[in-house]
PDB file of N, CA and C in Angstrom:
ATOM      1  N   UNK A   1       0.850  -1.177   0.000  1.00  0.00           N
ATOM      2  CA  UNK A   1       0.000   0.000   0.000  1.00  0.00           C
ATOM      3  C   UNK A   1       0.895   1.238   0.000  1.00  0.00           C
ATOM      4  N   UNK A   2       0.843   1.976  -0.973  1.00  0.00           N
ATOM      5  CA  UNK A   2       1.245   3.129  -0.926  1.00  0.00           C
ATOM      6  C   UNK A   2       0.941   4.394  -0.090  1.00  0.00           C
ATOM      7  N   UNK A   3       1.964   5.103  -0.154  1.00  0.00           N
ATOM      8  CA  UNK A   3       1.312   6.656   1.027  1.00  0.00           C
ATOM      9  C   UNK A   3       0.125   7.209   0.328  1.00  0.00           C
ATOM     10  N   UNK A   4       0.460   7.122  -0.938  1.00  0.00           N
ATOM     11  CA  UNK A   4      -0.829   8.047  -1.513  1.00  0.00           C
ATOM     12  C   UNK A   4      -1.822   7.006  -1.749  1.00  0.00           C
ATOM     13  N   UNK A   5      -2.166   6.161  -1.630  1.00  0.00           N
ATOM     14  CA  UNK A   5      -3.473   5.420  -1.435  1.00  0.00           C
ATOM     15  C   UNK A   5      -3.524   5.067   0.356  1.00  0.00           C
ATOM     16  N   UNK A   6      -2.923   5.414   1.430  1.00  0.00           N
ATOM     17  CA  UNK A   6      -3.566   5.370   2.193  1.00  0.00           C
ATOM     18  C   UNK A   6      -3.971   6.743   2.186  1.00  0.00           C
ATOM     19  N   UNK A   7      -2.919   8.168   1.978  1.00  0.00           N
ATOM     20  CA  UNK A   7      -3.717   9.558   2.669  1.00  0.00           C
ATOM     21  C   UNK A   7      -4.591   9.902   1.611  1.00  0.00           C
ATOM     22  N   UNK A   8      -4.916   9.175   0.339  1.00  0.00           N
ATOM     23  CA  UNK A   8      -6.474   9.632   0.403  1.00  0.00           C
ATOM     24  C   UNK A   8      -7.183   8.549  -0.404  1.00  0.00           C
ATOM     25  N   UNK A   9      -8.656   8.788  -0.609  1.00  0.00           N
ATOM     26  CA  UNK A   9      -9.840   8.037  -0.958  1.00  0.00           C
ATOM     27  C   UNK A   9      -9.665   7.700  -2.450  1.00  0.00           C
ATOM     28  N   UNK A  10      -8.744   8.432  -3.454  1.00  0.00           N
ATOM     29  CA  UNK A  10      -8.677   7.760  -4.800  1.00  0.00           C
ATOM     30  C   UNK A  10      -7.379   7.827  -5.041  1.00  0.00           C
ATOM     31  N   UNK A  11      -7.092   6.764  -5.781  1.00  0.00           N
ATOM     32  CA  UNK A  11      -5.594   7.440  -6.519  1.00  0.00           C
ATOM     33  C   UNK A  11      -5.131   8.552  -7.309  1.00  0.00           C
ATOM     34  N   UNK A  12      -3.818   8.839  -7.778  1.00  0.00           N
ATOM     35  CA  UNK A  12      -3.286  10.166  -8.259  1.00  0.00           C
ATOM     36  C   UNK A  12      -4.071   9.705  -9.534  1.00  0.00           C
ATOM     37  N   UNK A  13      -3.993   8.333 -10.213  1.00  0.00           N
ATOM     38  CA  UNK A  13      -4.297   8.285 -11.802  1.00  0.00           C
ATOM     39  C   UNK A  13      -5.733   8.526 -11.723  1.00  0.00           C
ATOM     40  N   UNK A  14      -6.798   8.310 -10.827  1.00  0.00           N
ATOM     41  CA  UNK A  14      -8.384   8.536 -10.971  1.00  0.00           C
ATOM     42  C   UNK A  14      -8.385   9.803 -10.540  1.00  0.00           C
ATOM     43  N   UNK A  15      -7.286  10.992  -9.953  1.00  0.00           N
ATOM     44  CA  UNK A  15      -7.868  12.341  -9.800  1.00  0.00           C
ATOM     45  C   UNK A  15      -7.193  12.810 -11.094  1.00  0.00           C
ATOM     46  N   UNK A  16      -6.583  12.597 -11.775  1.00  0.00           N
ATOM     47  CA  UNK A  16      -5.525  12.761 -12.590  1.00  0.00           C
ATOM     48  C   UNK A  16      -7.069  12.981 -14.150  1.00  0.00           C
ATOM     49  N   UNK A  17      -7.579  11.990 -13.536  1.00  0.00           N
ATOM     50  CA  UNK A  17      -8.198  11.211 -15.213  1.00  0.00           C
ATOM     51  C   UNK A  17      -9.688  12.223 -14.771  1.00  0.00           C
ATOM     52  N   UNK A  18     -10.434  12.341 -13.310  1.00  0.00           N
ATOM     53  CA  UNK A  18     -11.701  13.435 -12.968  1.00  0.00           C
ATOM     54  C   UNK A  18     -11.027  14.380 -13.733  1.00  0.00           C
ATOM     55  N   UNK A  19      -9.949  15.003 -13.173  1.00  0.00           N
ATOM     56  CA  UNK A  19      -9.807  16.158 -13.952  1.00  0.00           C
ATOM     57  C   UNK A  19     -10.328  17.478 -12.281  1.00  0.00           C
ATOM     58  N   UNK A  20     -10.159  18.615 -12.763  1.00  0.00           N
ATOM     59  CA  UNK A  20     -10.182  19.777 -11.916  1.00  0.00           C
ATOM     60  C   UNK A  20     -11.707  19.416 -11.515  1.00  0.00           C
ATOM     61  N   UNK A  21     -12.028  19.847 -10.175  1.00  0.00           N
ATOM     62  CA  UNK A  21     -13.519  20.321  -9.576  1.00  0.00           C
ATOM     63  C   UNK A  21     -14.006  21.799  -9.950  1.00  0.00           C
ATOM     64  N   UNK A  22     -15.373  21.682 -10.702  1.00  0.00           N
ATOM     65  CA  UNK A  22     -16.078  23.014 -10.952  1.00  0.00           C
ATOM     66  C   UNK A  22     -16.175  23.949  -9.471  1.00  0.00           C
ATOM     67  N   UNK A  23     -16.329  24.949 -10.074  1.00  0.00           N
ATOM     68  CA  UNK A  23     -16.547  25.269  -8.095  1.00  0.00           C
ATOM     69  C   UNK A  23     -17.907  25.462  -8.055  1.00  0.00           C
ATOM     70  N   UNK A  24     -19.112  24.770  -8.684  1.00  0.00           N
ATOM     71  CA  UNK A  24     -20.463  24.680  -8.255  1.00  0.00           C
ATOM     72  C   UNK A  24     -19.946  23.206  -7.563  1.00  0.00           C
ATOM     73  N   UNK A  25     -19.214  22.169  -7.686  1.00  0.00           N
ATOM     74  CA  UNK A  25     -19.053  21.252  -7.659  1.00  0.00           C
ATOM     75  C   UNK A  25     -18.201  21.063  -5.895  1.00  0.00           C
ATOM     76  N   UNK A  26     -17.246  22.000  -5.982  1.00  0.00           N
ATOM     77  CA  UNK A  26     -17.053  22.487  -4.662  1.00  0.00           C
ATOM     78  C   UNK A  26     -17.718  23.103  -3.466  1.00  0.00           C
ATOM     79  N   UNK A  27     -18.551  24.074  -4.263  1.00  0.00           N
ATOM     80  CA  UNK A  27     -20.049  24.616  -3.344  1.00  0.00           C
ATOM     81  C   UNK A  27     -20.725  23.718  -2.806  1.00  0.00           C
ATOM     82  N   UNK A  28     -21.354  23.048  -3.688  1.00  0.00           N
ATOM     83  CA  UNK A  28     -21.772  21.760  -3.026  1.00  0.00           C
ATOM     84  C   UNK A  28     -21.290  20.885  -2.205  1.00  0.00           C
ATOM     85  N   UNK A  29     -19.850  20.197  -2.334  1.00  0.00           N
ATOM     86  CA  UNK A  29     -19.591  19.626  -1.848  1.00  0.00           C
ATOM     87  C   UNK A  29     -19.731  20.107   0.137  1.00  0.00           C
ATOM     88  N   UNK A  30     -18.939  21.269  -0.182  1.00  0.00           N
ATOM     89  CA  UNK A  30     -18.681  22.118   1.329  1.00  0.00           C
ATOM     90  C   UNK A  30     -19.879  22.451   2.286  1.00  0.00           C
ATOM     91  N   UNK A  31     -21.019  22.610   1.305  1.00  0.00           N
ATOM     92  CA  UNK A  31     -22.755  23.070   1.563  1.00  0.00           C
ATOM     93  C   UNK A  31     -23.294  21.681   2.114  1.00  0.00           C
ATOM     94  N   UNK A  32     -22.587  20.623   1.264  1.00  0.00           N
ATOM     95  CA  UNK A  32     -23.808  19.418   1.564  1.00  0.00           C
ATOM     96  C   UNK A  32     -23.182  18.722   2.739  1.00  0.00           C
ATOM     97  N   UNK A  33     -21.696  18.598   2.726  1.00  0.00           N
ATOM     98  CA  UNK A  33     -20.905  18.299   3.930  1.00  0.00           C
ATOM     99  C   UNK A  33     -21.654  18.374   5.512  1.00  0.00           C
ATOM    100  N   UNK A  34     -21.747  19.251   6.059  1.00  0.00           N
ATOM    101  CA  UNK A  34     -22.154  19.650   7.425  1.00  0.00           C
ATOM    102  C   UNK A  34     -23.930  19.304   7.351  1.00  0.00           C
ATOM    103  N   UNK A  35     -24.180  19.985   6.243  1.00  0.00           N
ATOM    104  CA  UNK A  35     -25.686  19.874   6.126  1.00  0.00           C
ATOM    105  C   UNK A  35     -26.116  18.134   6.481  1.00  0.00           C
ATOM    106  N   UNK A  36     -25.465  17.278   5.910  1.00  0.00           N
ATOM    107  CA  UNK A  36     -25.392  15.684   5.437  1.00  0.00           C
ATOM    108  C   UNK A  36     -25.203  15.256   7.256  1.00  0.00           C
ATOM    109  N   UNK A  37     -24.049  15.835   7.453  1.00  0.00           N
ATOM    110  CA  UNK A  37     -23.436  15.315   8.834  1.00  0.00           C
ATOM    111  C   UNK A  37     -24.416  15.743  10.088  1.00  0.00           C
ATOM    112  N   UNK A  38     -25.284  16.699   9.522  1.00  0.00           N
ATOM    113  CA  UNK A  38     -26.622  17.236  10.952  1.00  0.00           C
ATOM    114  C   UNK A  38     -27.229  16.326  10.922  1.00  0.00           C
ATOM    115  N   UNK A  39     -27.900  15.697   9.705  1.00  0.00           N
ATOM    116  CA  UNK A  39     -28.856  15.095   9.386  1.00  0.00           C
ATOM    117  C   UNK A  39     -28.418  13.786   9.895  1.00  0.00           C
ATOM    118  N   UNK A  40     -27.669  13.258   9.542  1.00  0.00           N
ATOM    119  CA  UNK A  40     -27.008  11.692   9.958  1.00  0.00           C
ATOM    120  C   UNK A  40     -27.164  11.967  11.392  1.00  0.00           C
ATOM    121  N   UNK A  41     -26.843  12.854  12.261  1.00  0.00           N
ATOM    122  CA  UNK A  41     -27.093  13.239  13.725  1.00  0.00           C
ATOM    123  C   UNK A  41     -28.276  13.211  14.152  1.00  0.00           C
ATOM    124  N   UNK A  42     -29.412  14.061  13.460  1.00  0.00           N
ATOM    125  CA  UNK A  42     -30.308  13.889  14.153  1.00  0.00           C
ATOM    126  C   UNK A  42     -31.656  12.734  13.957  1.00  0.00           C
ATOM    127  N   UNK A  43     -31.066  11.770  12.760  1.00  0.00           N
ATOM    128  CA  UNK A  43     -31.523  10.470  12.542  1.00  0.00           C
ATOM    129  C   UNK A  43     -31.120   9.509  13.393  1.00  0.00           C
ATOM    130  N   UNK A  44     -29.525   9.370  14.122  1.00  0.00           N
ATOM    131  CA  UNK A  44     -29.598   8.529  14.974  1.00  0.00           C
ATOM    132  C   UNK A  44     -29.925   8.852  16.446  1.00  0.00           C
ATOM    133  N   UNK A  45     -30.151  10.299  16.441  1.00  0.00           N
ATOM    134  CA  UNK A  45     -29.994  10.744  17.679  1.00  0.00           C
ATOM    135  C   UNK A  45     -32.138   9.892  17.728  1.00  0.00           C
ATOM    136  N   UNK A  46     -32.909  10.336  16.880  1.00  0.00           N
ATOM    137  CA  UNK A  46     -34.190  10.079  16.519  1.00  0.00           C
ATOM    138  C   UNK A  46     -34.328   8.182  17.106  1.00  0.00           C
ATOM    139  N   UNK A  47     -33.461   7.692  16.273  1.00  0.00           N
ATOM    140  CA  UNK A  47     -33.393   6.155  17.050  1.00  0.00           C
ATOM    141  C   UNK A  47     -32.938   5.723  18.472  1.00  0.00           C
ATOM    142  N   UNK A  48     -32.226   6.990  18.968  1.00  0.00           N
ATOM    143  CA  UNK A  48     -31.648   6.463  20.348  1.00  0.00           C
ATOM    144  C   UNK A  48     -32.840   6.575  21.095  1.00  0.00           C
ATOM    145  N   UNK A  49     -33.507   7.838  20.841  1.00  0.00           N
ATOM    146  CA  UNK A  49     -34.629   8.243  21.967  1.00  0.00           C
ATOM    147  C   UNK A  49     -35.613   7.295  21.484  1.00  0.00           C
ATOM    148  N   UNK A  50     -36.045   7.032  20.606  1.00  0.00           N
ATOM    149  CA  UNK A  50     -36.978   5.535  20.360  1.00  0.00           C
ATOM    150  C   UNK A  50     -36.678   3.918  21.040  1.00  0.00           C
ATOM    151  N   UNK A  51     -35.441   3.781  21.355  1.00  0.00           N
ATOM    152  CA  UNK A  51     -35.290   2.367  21.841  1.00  0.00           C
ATOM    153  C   UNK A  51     -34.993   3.134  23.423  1.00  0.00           C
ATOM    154  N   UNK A  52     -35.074   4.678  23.992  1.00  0.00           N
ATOM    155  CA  UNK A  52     -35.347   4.274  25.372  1.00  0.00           C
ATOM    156  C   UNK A  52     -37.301   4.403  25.513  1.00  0.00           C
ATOM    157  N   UNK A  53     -38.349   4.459  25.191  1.00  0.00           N
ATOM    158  CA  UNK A  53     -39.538   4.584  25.208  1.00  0.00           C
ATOM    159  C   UNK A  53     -39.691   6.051  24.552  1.00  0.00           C
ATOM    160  N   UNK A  54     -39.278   7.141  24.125  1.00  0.00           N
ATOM    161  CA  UNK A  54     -39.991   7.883  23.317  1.00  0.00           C
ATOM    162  C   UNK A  54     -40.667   7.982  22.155  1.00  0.00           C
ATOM    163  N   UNK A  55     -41.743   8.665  21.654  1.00  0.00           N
ATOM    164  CA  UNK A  55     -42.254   8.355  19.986  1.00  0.00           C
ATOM    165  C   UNK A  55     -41.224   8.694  19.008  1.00  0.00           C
ATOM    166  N   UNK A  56     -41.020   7.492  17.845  1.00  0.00           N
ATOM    167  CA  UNK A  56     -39.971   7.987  17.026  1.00  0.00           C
ATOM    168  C   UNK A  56     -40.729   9.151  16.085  1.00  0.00           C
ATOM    169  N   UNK A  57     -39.957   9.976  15.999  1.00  0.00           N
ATOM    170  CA  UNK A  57     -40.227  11.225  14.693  1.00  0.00           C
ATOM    171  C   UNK A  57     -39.750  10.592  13.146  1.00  0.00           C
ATOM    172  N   UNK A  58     -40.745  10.187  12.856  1.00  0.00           N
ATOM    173  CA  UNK A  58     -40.864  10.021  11.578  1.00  0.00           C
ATOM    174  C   UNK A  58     -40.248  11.361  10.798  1.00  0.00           C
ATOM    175  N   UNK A  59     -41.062  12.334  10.764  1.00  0.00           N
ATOM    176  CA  UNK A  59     -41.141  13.575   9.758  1.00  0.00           C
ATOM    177  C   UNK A  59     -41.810  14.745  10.770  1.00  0.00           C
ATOM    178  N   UNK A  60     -40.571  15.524  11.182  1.00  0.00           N
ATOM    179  CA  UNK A  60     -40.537  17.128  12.150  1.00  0.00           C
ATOM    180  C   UNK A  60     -41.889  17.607  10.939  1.00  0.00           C
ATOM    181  N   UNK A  61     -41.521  17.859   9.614  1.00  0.00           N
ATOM    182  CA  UNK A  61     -42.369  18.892   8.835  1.00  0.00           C
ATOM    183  C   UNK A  61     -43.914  18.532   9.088  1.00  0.00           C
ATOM    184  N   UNK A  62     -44.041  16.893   8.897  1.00  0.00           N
ATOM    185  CA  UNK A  62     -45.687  16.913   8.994  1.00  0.00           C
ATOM    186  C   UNK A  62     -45.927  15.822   9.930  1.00  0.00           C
ATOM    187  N   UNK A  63     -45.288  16.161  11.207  1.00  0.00           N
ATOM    188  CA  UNK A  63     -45.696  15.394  12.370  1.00  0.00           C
ATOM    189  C   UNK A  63     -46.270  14.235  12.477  1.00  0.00           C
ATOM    190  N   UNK A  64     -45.487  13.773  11.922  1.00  0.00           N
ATOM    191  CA  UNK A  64     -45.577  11.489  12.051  1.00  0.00           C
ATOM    192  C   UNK A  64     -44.494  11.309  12.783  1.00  0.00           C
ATOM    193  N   UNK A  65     -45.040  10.785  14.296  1.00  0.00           N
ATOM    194  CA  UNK A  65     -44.275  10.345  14.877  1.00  0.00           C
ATOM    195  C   UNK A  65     -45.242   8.255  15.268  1.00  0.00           C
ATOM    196  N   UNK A  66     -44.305   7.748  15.798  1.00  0.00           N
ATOM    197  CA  UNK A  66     -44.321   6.620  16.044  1.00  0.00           C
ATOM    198  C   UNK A  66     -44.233   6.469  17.576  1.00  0.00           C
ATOM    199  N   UNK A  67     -45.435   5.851  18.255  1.00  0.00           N
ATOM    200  CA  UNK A  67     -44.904   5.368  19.686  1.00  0.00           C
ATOM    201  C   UNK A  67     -45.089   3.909  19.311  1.00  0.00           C
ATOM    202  N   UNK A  68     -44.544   3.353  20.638  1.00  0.00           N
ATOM    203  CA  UNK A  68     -44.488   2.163  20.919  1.00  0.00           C
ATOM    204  C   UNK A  68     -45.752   1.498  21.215  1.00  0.00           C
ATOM    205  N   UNK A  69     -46.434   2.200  21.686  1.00  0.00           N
ATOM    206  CA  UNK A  69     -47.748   1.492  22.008  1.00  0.00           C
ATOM    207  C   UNK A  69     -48.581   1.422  20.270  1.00  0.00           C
ATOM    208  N   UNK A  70     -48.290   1.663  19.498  1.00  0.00           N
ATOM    209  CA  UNK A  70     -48.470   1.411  17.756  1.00  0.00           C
ATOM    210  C   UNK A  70     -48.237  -0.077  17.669  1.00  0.00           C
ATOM    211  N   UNK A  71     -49.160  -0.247  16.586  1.00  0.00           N
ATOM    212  CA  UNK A  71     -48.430  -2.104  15.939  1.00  0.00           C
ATOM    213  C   UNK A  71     -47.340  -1.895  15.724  1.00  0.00           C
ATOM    214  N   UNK A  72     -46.558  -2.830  15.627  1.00  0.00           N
ATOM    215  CA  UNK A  72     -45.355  -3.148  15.998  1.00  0.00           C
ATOM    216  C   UNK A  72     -44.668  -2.991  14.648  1.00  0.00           C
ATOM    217  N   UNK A  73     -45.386  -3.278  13.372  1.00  0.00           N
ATOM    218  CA  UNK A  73     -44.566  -2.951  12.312  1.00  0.00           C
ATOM    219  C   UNK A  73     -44.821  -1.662  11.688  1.00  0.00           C
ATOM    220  N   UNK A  74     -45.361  -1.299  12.672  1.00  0.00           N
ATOM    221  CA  UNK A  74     -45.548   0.607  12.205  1.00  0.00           C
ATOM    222  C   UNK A  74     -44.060   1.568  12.764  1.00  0.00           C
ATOM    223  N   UNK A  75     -43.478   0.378  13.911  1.00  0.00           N
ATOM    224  CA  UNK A  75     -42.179   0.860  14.627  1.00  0.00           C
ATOM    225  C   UNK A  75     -41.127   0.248  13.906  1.00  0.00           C
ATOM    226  N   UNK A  76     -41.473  -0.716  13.505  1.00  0.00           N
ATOM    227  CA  UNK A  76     -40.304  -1.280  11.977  1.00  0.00           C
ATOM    228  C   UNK A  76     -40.404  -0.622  10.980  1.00  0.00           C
ATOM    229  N   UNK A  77     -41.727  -0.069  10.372  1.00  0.00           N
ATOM    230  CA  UNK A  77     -41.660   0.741   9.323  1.00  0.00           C
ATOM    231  C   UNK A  77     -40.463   1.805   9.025  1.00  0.00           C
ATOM    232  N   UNK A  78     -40.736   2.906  10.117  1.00  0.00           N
ATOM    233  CA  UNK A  78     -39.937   3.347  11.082  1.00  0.00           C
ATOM    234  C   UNK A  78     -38.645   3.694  11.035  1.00  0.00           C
ATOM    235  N   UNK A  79     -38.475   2.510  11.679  1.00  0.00           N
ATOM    236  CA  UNK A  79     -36.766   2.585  12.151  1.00  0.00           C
ATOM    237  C   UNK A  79     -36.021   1.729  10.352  1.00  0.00           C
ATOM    238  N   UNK A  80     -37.067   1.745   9.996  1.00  0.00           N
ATOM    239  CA  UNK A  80     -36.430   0.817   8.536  1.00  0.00           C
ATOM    240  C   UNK A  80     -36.331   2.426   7.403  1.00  0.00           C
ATOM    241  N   UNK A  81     -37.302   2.934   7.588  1.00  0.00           N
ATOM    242  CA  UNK A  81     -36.834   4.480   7.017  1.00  0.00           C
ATOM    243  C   UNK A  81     -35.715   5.170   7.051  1.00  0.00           C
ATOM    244  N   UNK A  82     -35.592   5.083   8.697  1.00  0.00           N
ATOM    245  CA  UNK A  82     -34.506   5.995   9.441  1.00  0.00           C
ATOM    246  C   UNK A  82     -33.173   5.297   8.604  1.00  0.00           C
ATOM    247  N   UNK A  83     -33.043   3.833   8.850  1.00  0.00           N
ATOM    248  CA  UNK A  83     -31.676   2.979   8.025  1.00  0.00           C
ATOM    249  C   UNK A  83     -31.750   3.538   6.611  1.00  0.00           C
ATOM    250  N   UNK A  84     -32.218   3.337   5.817  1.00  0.00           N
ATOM    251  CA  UNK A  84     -32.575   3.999   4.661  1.00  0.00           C
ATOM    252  C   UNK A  84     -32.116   5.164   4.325  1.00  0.00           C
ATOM    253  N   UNK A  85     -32.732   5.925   4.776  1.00  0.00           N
ATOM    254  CA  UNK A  85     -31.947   7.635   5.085  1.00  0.00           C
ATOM    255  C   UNK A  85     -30.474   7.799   5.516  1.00  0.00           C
ATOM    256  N   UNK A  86     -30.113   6.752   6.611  1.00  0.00           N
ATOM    257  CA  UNK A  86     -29.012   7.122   6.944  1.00  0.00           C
ATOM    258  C   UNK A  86     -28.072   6.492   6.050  1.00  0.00           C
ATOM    259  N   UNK A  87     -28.315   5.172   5.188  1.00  0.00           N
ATOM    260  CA  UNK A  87     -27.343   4.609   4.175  1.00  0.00           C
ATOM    261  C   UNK A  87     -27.097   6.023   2.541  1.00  0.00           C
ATOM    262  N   UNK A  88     -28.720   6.446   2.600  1.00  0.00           N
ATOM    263  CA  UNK A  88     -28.416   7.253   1.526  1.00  0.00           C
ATOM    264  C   UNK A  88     -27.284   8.458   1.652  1.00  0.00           C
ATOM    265  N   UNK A  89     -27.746   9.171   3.487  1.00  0.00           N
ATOM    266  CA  UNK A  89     -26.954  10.309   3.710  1.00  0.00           C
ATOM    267  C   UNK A  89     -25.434  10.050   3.737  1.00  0.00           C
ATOM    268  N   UNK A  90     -24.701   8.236   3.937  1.00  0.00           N
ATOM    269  CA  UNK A  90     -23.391   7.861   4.162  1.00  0.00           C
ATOM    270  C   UNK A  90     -22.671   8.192   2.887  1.00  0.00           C
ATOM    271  N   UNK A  91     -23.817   7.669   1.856  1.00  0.00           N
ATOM    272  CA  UNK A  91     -23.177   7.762   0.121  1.00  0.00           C
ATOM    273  C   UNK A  91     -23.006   9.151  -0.123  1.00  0.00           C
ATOM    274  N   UNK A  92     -24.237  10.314   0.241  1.00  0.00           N
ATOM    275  CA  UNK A  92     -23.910  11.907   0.087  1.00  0.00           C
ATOM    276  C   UNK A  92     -22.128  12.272   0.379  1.00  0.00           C
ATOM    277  N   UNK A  93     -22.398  11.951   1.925  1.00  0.00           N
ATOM    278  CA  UNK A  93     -21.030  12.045   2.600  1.00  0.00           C
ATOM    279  C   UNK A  93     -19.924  11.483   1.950  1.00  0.00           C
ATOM    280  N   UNK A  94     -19.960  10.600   1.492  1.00  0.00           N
ATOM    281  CA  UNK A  94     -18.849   9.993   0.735  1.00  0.00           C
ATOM    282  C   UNK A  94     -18.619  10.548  -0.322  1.00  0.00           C
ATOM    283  N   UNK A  95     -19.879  10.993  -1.442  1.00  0.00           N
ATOM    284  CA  UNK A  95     -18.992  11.725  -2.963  1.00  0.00           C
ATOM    285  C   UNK A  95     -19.017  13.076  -1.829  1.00  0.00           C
ATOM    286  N   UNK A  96     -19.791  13.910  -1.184  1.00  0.00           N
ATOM    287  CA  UNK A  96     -18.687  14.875  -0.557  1.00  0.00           C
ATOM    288  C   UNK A  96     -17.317  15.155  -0.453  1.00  0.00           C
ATOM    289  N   UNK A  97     -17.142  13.897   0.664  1.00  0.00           N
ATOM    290  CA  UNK A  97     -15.569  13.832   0.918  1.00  0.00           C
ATOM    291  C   UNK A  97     -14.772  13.575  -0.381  1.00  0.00           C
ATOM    292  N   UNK A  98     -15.347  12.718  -1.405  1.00  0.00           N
ATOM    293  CA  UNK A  98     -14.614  12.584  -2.950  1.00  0.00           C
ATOM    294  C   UNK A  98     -14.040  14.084  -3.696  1.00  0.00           C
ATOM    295  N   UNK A  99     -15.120  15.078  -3.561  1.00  0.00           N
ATOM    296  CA  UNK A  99     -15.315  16.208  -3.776  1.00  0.00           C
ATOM    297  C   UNK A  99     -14.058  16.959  -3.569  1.00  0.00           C
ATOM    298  N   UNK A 100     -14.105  17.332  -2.120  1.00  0.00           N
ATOM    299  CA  UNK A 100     -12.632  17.939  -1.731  1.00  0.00           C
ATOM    300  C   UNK A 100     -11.411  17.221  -1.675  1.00  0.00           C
ATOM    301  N   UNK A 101     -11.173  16.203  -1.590  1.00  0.00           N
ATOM    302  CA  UNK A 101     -10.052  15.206  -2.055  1.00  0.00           C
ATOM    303  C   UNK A 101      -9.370  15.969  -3.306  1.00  0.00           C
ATOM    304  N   UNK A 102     -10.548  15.711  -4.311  1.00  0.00           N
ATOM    305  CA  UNK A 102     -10.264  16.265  -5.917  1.00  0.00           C
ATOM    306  C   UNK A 102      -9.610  17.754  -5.550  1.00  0.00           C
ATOM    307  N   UNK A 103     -10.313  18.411  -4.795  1.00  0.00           N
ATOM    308  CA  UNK A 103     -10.350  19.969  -4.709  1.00  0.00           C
ATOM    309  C   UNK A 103      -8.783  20.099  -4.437  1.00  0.00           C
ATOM    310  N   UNK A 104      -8.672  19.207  -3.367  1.00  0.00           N
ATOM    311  CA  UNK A 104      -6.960  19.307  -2.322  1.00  0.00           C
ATOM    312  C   UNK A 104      -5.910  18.783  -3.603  1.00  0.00           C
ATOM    313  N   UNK A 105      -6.262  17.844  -4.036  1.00  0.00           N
ATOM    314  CA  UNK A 105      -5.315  17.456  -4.695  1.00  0.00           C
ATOM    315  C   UNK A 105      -5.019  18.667  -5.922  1.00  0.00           C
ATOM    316  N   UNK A 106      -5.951  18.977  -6.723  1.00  0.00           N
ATOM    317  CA  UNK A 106      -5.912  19.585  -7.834  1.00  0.00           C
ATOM    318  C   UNK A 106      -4.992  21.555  -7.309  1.00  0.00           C
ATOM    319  N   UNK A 107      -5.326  21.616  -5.730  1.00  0.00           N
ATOM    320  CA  UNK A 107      -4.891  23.030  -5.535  1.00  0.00           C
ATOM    321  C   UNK A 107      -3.459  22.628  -5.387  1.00  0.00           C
ATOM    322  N   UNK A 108      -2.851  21.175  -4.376  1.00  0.00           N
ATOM    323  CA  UNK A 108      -1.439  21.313  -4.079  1.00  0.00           C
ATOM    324  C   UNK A 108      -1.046  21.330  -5.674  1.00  0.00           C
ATOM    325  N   UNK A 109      -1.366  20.562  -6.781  1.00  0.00           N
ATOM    326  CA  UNK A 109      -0.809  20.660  -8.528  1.00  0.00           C
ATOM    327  C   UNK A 109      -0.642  22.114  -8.785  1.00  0.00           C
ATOM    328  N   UNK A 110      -1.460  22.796  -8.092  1.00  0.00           N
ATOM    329  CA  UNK A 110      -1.443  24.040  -8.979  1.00  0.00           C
ATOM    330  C   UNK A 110      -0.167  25.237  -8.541  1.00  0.00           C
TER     331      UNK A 110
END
């Protein structure tokens, strides 16, 4: 294993071959970053308070929440959303972090 495939997520020949980051492409990345990382927070924070007895919050905007005293696969429904969400928000996070990788690499070239 090389230094430059452990200190970062692609090699020199796949940032080499992306090519430079747009800076809408950077905006985003930096915008969706933190935004991505709240959200992943307050989805598991949403499951912790559900497995001690609180109603899970489905959706803050139009107030679906889930208690326990619900059928039981209305609380699987649920917590099967929340996984869902949080696998999609891991992949956000990940071309994120892809994002500035490109960004870092392409500024030390320059």
């Amino acid at each position: 294993m090389s230094k430059l495939t452990a200190k970062y997520l692609l090699t020199e020949e796949e940032l080499l071959v992306d090519g430079r980051p747009t800076r809408s492409d950077i905006f985003w990345a930096l915008l969706g970053g933190p935004l991505v990382a709240l959200q992943v927070t307050v989805s598991i924070w949403r499951l912790v308070s559900a497995a001690f007895g609180k109603p899970l919050i489905v959706s803050g905007w139009f107030d679906i929440t889930v208690s326990t005293a619900s059928p039981w696969w209305h609380l699987v429904a649920g917590v099967m959303f929340h996984l869902v969400i949080l696998t999609i928000l891991s992949l956000v996070l990940w071309g994120c972090a892809m994002q500035i990788q490109r960004w870092r690499f392409w500024r030390k070239r320059a």
